[in-house]
PDB file of N, CA and C in Angstrom:
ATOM      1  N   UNK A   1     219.455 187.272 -24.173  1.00  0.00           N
ATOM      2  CA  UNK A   1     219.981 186.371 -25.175  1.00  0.00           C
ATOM      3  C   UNK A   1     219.969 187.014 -26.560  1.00  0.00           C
ATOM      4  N   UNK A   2     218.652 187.544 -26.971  1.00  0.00           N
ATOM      5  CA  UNK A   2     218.940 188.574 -28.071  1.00  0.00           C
ATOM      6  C   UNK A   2     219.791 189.774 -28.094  1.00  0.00           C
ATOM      7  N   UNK A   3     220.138 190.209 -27.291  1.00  0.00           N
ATOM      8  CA  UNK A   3     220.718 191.530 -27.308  1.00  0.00           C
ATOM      9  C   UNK A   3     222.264 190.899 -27.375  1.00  0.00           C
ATOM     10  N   UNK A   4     222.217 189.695 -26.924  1.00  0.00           N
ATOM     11  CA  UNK A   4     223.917 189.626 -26.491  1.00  0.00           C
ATOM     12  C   UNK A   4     224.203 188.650 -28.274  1.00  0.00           C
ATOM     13  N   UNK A   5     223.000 187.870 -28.970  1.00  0.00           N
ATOM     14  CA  UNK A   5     223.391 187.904 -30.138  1.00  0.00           C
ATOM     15  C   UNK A   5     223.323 189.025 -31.344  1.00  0.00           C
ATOM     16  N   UNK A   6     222.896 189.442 -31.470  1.00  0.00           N
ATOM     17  CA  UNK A   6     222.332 190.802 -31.943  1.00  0.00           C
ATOM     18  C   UNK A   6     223.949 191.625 -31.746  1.00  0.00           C
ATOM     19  N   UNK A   7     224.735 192.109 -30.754  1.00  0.00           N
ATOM     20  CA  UNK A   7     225.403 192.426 -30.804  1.00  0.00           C
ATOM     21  C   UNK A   7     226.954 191.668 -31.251  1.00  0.00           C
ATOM     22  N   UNK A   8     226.590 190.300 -30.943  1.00  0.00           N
ATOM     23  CA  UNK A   8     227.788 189.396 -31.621  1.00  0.00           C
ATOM     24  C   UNK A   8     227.828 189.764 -33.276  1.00  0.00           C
ATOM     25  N   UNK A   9     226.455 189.803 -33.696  1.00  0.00           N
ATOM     26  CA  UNK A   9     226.289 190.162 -35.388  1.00  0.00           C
ATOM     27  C   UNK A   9     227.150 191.346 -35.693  1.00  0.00           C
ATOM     28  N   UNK A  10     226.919 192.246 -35.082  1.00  0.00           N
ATOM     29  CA  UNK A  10     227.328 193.650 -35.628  1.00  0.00           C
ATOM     30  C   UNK A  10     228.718 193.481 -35.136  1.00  0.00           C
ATOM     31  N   UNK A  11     229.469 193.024 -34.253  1.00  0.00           N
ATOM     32  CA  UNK A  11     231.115 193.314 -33.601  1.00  0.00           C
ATOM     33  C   UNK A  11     231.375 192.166 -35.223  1.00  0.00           C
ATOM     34  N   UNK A  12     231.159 191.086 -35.601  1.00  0.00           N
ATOM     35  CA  UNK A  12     231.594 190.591 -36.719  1.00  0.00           C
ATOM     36  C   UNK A  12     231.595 191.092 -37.694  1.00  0.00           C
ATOM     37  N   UNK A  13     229.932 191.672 -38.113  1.00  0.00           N
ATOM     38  CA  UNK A  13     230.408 192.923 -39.238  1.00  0.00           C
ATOM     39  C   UNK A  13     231.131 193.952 -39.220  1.00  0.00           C
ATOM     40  N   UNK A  14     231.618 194.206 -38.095  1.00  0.00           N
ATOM     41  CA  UNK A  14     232.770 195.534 -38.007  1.00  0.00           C
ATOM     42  C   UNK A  14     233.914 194.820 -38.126  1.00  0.00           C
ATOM     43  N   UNK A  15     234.369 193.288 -37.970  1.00  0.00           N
ATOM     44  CA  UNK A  15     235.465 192.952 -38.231  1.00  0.00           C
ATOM     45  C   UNK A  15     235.605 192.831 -39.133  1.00  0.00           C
ATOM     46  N   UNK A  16     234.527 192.119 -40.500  1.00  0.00           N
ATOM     47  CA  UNK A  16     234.635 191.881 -41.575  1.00  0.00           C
ATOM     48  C   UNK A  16     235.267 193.152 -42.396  1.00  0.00           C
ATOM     49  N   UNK A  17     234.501 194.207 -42.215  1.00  0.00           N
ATOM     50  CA  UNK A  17     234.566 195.423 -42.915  1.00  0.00           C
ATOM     51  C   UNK A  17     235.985 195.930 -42.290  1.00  0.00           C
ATOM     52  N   UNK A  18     236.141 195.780 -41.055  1.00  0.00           N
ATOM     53  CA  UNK A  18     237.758 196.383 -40.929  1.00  0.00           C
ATOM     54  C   UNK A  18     239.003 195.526 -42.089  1.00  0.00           C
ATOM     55  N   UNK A  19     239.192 194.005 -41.764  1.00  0.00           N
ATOM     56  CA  UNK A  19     239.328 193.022 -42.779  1.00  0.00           C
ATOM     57  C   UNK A  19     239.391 193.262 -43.729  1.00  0.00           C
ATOM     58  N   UNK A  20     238.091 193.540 -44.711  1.00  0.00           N
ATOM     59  CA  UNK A  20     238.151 194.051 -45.868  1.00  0.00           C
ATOM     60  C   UNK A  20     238.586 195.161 -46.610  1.00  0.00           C
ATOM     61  N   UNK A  21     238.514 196.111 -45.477  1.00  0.00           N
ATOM     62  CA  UNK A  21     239.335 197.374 -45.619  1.00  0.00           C
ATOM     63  C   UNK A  21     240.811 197.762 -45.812  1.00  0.00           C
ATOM     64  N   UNK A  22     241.300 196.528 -45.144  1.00  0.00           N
ATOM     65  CA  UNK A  22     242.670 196.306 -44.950  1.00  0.00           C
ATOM     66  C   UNK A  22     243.607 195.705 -46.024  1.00  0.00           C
ATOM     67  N   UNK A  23     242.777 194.966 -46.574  1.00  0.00           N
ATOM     68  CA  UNK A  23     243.062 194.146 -47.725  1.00  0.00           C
ATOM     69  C   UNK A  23     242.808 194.851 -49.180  1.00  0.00           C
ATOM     70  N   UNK A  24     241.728 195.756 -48.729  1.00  0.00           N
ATOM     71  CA  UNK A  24     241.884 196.949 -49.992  1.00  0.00           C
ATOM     72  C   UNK A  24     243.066 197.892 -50.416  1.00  0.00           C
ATOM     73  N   UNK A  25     243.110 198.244 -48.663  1.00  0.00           N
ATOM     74  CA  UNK A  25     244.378 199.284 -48.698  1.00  0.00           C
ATOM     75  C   UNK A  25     246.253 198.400 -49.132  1.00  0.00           C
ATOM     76  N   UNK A  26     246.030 196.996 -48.924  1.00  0.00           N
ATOM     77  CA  UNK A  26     246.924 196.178 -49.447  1.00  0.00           C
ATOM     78  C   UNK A  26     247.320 195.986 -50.720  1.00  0.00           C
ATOM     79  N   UNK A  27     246.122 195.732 -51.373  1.00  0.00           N
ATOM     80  CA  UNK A  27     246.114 195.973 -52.910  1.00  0.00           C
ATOM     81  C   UNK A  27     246.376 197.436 -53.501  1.00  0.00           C
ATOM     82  N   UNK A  28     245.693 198.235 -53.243  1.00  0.00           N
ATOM     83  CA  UNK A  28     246.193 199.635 -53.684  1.00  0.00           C
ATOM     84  C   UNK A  28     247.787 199.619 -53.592  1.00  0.00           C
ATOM     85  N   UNK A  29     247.956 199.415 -52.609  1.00  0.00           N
ATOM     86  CA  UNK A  29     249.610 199.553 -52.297  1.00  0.00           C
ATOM     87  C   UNK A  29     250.240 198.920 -53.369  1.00  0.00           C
ATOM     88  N   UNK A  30     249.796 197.539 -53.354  1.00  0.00           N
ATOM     89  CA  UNK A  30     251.147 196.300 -54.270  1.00  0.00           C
ATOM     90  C   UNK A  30     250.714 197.245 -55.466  1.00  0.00           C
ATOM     91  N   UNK A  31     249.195 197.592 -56.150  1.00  0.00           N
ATOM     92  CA  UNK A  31     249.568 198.173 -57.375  1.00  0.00           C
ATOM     93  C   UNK A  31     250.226 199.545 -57.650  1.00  0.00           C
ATOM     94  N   UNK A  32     250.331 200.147 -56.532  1.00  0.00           N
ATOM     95  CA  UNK A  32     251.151 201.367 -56.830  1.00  0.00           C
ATOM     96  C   UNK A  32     252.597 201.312 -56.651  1.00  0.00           C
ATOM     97  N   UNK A  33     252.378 199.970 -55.619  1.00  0.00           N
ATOM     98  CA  UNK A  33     254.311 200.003 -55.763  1.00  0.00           C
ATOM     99  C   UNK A  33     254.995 199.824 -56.793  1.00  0.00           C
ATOM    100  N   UNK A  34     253.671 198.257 -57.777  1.00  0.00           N
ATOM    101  CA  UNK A  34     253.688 198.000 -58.980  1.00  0.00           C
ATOM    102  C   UNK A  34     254.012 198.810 -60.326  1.00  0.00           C
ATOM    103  N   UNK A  35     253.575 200.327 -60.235  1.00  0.00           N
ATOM    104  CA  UNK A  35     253.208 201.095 -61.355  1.00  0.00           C
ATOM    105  C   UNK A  35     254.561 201.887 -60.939  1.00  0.00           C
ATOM    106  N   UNK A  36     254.985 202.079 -59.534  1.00  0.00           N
ATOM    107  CA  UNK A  36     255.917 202.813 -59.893  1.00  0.00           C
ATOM    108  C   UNK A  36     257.480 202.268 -60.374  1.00  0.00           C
ATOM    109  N   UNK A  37     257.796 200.848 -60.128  1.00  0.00           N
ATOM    110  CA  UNK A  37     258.316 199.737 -60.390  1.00  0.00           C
ATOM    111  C   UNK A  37     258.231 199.598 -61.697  1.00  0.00           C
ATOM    112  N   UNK A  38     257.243 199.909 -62.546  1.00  0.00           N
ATOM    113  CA  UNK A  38     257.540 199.272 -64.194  1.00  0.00           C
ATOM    114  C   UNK A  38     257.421 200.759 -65.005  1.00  0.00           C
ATOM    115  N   UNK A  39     257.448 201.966 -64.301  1.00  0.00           N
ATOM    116  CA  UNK A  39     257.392 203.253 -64.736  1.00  0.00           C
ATOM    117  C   UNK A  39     258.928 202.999 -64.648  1.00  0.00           C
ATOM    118  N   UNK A  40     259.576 203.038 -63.660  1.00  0.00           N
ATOM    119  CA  UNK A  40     261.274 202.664 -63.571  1.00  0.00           C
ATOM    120  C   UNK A  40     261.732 202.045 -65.234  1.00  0.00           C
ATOM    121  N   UNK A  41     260.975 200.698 -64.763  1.00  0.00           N
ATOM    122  CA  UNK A  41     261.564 200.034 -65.975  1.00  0.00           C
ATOM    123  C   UNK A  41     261.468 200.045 -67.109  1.00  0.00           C
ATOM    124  N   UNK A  42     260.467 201.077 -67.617  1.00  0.00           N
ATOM    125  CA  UNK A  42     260.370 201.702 -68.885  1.00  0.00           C
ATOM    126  C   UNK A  42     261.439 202.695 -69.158  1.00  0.00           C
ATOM    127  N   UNK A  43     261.535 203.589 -68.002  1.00  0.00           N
ATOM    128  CA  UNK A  43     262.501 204.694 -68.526  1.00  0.00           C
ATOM    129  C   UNK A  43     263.950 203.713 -68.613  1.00  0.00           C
ATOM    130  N   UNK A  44     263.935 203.041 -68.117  1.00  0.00           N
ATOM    131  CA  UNK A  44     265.529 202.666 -67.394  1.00  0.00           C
ATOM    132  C   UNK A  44     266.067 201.702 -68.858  1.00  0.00           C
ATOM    133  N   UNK A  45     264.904 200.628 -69.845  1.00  0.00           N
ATOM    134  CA  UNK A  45     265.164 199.956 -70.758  1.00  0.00           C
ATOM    135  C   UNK A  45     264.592 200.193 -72.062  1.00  0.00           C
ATOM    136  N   UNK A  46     263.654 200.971 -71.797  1.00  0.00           N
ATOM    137  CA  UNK A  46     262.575 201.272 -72.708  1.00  0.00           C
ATOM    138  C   UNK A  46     261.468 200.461 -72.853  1.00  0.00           C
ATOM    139  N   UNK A  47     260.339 201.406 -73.850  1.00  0.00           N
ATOM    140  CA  UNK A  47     259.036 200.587 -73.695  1.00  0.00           C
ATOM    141  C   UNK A  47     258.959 198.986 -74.840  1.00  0.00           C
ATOM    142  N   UNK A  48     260.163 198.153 -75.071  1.00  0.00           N
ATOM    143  CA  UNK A  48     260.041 197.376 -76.063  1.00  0.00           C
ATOM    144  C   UNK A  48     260.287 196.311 -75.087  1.00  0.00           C
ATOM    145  N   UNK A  49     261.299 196.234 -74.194  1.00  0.00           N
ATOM    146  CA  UNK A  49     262.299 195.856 -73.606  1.00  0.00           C
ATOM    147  C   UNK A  49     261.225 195.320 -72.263  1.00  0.00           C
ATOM    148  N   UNK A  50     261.043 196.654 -71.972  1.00  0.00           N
ATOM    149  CA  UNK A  50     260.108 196.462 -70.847  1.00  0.00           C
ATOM    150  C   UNK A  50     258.646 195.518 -71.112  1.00  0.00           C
ATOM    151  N   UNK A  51     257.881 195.782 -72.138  1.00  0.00           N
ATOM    152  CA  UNK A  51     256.921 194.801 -72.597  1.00  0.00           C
ATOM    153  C   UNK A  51     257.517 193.486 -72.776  1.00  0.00           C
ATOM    154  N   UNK A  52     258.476 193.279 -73.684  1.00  0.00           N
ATOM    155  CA  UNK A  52     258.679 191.340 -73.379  1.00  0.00           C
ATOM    156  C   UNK A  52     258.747 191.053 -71.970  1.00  0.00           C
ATOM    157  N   UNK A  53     259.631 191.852 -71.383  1.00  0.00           N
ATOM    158  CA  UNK A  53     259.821 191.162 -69.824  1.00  0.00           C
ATOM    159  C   UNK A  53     257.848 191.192 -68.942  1.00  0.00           C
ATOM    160  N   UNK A  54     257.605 192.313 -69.055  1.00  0.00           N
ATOM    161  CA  UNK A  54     256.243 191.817 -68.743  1.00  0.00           C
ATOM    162  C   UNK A  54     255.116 191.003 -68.945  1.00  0.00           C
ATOM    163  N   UNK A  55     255.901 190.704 -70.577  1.00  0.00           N
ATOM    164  CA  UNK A  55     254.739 189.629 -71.049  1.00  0.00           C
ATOM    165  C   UNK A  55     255.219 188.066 -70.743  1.00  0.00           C
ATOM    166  N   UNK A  56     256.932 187.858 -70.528  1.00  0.00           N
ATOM    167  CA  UNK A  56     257.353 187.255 -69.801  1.00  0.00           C
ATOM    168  C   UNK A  56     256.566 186.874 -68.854  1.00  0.00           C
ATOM    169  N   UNK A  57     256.519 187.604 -68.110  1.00  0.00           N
ATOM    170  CA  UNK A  57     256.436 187.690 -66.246  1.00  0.00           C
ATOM    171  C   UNK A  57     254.795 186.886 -66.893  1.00  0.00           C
ATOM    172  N   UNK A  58     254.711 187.619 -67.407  1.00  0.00           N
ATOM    173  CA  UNK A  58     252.772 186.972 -67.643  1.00  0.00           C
ATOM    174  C   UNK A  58     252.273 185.382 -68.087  1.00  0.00           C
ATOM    175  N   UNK A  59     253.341 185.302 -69.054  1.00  0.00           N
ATOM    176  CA  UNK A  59     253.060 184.366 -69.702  1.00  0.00           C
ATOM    177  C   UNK A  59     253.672 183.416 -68.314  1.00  0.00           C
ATOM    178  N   UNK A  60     254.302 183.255 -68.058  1.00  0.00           N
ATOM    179  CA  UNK A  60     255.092 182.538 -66.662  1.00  0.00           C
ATOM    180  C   UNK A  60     254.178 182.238 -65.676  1.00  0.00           C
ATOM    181  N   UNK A  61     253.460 183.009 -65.294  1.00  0.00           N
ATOM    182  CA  UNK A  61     252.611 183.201 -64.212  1.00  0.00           C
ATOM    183  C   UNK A  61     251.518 181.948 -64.986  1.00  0.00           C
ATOM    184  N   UNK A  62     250.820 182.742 -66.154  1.00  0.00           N
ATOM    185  CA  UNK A  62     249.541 181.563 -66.993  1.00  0.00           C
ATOM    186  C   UNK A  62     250.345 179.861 -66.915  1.00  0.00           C
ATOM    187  N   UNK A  63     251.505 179.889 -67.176  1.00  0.00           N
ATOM    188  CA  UNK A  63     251.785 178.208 -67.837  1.00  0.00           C
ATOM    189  C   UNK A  63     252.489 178.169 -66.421  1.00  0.00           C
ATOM    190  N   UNK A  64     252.386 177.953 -64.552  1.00  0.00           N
ATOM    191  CA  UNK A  64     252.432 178.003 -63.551  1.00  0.00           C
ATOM    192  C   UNK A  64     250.991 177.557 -63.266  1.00  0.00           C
ATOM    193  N   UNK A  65     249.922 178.380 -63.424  1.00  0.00           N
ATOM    194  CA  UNK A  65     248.365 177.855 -63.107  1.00  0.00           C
ATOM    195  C   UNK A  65     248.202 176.833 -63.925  1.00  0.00           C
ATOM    196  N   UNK A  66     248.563 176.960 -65.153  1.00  0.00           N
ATOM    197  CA  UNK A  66     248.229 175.537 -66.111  1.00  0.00           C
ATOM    198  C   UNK A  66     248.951 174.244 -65.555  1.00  0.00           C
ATOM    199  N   UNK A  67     250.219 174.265 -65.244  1.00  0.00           N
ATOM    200  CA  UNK A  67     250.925 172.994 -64.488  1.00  0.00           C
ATOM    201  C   UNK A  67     250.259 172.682 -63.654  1.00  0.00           C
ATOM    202  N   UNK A  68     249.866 173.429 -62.632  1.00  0.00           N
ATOM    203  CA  UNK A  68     249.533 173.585 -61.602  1.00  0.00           C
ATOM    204  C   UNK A  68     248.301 172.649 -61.470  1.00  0.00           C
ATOM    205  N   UNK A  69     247.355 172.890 -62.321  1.00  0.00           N
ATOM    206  CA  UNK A  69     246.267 171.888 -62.405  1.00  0.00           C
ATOM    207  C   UNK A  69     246.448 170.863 -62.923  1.00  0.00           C
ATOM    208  N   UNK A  70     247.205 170.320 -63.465  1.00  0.00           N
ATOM    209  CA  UNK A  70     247.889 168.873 -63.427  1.00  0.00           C
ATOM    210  C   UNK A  70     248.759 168.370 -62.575  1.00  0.00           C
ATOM    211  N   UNK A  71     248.920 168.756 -61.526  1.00  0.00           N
ATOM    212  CA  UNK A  71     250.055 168.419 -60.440  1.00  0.00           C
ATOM    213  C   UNK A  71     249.302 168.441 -59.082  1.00  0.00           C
ATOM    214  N   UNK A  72     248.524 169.860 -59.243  1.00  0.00           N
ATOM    215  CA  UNK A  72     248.609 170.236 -57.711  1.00  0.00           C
ATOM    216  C   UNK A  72     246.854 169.452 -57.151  1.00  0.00           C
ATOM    217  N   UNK A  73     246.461 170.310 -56.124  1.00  0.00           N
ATOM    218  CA  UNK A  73     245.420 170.022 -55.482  1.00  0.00           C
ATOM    219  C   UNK A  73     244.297 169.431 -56.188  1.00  0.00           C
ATOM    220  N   UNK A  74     243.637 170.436 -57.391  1.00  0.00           N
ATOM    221  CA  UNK A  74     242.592 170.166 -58.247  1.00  0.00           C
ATOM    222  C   UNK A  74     242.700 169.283 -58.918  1.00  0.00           C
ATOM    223  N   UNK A  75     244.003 168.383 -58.719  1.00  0.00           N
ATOM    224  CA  UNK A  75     244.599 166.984 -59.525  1.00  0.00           C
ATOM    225  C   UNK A  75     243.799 165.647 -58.866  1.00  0.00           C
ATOM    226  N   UNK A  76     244.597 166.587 -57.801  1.00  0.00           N
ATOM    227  CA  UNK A  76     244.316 165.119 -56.519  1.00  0.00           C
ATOM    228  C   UNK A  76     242.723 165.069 -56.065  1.00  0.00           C
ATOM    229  N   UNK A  77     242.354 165.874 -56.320  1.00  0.00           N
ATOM    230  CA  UNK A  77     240.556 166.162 -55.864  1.00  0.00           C
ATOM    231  C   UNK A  77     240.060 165.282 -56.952  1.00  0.00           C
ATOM    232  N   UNK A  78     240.188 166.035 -58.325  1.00  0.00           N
ATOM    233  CA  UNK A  78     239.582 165.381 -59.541  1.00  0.00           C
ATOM    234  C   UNK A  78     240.001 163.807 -59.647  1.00  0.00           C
ATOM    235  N   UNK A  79     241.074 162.766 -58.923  1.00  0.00           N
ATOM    236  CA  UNK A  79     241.413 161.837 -59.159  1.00  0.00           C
ATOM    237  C   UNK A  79     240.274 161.041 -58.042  1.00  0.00           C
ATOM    238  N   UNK A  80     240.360 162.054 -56.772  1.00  0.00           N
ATOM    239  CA  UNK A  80     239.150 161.506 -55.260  1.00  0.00           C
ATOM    240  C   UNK A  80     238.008 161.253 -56.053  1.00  0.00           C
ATOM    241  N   UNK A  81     237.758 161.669 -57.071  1.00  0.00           N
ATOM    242  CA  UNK A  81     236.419 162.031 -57.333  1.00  0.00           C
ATOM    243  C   UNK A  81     235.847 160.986 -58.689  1.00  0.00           C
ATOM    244  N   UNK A  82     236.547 160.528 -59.394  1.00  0.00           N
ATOM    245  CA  UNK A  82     237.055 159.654 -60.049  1.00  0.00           C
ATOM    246  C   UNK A  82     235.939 158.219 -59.953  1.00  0.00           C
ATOM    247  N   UNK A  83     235.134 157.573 -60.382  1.00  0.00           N
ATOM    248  CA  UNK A  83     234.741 156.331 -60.307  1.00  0.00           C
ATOM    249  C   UNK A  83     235.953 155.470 -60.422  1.00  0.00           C
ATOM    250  N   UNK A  84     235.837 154.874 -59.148  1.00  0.00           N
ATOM    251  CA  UNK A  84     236.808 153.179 -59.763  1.00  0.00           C
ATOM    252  C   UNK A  84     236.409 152.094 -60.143  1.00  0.00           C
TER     253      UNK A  84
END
């Protein structure tokens, strides 16, 4: 019974760590696809051109999470949660 949990432990930590590994090598990727993607778009518009649109993209993304918590899930939780 120990040996057969004992070994359930370790086959999970090898999944975790494969898992995690995978998801590292995922991220590396999106940011290098990333860097080579806005290296493009510097040469291609220049570096003035290229900064609004990124700060665009940024600012877009921030006021998306901000709606977001008035609309979405953390809305409806914080309303569950609510004294009536």
């Amino acid at each position: 019974m120990f040996s057969n949990l004992f070994s359930n432990m370790f086959s999970n930590m090898f999944s975790m760590a494969t898992h995690y590994s995978f998801l590292a090598t995922l991220e590396v990727l999106g940011k290098l696809t990333f860097s080579a993607v806005a290296g493009g778009v510097v040469d291609w518009f220049g570096f003035q051109v290229a900064f609004l649109l990124f700060l665009t993209l940024s600012a877009g993304t921030a006021l998306h999470v901000w709606t977001a918590t008035f609309t979405g899930a953390l809305r409806e939780h914080q309303l569950k949660d609510q004294p009536k």
